[in-house]
Protein backbone atom coordinates (compact mmCIF):
# COMPACT_ATOMS: atom_id res chain seq x y z
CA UNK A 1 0.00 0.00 0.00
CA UNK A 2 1.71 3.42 -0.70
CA UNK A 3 1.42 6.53 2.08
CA UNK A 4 1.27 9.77 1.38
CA UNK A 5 3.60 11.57 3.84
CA UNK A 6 3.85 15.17 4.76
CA UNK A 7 5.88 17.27 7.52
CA UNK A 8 4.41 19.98 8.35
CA UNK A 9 5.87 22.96 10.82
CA UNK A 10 3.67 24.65 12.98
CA UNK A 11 4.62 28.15 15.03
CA UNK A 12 3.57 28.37 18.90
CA UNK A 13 4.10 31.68 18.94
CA UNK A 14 0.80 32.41 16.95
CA UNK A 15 -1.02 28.97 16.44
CA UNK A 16 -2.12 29.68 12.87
CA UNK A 17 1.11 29.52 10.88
CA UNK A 18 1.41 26.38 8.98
CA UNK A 19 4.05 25.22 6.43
CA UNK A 20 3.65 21.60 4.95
CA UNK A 21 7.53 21.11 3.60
CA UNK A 22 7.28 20.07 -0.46
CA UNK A 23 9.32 17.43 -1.76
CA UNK A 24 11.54 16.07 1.54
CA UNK A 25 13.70 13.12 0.72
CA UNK A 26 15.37 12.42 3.77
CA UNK A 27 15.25 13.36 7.35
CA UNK A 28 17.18 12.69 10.23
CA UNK A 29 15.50 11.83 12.97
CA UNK A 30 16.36 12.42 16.20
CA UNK A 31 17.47 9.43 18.32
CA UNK A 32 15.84 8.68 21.65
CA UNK A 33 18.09 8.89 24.40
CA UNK A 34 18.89 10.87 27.68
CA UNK A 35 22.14 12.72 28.46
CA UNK A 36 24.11 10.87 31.39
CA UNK A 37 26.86 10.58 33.40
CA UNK A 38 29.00 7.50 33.33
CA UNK A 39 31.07 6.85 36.00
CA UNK A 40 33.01 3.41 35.20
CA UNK A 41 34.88 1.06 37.90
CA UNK A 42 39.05 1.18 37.80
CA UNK A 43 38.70 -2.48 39.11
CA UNK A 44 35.23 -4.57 37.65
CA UNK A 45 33.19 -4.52 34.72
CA UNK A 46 30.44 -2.75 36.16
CA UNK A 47 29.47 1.14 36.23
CA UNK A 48 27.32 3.74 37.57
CA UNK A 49 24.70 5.50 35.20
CA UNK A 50 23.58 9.12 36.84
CA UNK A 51 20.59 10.25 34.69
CA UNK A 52 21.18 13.46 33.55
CA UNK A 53 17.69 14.15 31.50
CA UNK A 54 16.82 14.90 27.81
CA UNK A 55 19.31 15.61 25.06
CA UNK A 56 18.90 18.03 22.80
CA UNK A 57 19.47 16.93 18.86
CA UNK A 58 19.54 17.99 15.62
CA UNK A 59 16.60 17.01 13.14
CA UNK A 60 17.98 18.14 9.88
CA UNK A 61 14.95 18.23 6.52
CA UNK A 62 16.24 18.07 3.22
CA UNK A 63 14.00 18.36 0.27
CA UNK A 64 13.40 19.45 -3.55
CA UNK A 65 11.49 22.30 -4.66
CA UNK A 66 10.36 22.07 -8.05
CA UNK A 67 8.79 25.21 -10.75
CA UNK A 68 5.46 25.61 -12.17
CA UNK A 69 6.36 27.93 -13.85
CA UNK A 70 10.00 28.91 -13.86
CA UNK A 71 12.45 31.04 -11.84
CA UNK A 72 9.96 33.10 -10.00
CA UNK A 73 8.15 30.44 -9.16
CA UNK A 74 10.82 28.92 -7.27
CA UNK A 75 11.95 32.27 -6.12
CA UNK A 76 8.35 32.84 -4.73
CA UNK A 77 8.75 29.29 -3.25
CA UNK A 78 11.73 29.89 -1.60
CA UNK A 79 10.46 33.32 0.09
CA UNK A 80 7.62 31.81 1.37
CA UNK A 81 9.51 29.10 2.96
CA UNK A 82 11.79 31.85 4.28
CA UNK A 83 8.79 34.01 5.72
CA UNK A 84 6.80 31.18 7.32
CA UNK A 85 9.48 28.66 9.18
CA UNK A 86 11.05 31.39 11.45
CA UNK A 87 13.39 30.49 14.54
CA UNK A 88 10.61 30.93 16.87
CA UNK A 89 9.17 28.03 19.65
CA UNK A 90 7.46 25.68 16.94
CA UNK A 91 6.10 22.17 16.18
CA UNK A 92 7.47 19.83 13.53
CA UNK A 93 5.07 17.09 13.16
CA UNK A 94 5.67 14.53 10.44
CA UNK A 95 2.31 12.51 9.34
CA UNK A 96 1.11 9.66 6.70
CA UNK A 97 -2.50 9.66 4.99
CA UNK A 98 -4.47 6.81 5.62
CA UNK A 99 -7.85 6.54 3.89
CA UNK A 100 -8.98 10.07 4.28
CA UNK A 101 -6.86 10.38 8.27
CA UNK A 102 -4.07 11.64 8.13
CA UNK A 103 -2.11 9.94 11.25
CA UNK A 104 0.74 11.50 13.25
CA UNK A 105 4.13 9.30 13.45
CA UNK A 106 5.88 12.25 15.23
CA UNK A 107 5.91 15.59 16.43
CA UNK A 108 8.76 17.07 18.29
CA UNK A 109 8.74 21.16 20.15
CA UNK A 110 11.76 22.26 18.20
CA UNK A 111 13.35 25.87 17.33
CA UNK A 112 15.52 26.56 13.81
CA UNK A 113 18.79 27.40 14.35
CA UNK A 114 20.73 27.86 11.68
CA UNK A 115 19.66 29.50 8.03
CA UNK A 116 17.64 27.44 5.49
CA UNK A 117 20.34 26.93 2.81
CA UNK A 118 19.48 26.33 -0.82
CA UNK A 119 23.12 25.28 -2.41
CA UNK A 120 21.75 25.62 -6.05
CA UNK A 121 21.79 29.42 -7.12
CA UNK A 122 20.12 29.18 -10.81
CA UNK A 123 17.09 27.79 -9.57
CA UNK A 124 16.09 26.57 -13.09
CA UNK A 125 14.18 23.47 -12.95
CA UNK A 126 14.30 22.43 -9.07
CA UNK A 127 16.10 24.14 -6.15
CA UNK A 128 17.32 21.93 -3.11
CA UNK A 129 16.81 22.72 0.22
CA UNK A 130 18.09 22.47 3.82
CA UNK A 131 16.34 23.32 7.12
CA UNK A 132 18.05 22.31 10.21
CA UNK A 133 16.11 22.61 13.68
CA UNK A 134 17.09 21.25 17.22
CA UNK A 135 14.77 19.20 19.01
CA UNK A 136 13.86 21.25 22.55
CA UNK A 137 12.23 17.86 23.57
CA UNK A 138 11.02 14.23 23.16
C-alpha cells in the first residue's frame, strides 16, 4: 500500500502559521536517548549510570522544490519558505494519509537554528533545500 507523507511545521508563537515542507527526501531523525553521566569502575566490569535528563538533537529536513512555472516560481517558493518557518518556539510534526486520516508518526517542540540553505543558485528546474532545527524535547 503506498502513504502519502507530509511534515508539516507549525509556530507556537501564533497557532495559525502552517508550512507543509514540499518534496523532503530524507530526514534525520532524532534518536531517543537521555544525556548521562558515566562513571566506570578502575577495578570490575560494572558502572554507575547518573541520569542526567533529555538531550537536545539535531533534526535536519532536506528536500526538492520544483517550478510551475520557472524562476519566480521557485523564487516565490523559496520566500515563502523563508517568511513562514522562522526560529521561533514551533512544532514539527511529520504525518502519513491513511484513507482520508491523516495519522501522526511524530511531532517534536523544536526551534531553527541555523539558516535554510538552498546550495543551487540558478534555480532553473528544481532548487534543493536544507532546514536544520534542534529538538527542545522528546
Amino acid at each position: 500500500m503506498d502513504y502519502t507523507v507530509r511534515l508539516t511545521f507549525l509556530n507556537q508563537e501564533t497557532g495559525a502559521v502552517e508550512y507543509i515542507f514540499p518534496y523532503v527526501y530524507q530526514v534525520d531523525d532524532p534518536k531517543e536517548g537521555m544525556k548521562a553521566t558515566i562513571i566506570h569502575g578502575n577495578r570490575g566490569d560494572g558502572a554507575i549510570v547518573i541520569p542526567g535528563g533529555k538531550k537536545s538533537q539535531n533534526l535536519v529536513i532536506r528536500g526538492r522544490i520544483f517550478d510551475n512555472a520557472g524562476y519566480k516560481d521557485i523564487t516565490d517558493a523559496i520566500n515563502e519558505m523563508k517568511s513562514a518557518i522562522n526560529t521561533d518556539l514551533s512544532t514539527l510534526t511529520m504525518e502519513h494519509l491513511e484513507g482520508a486520516v491523516w495519522t501522526t508518526d511524530w511531532s517534536y517542540t523544536v526551534r531553527r537554528t541555523r539558516e535554510i540553505t538552498f546550495p543551487e543558485s540558478l534555480r532553473t528546474g528544481s532548487q534543493r533545500y536544507e532546514a536544520t532545527f534542534l529538538v527542545v524535547a522528546y
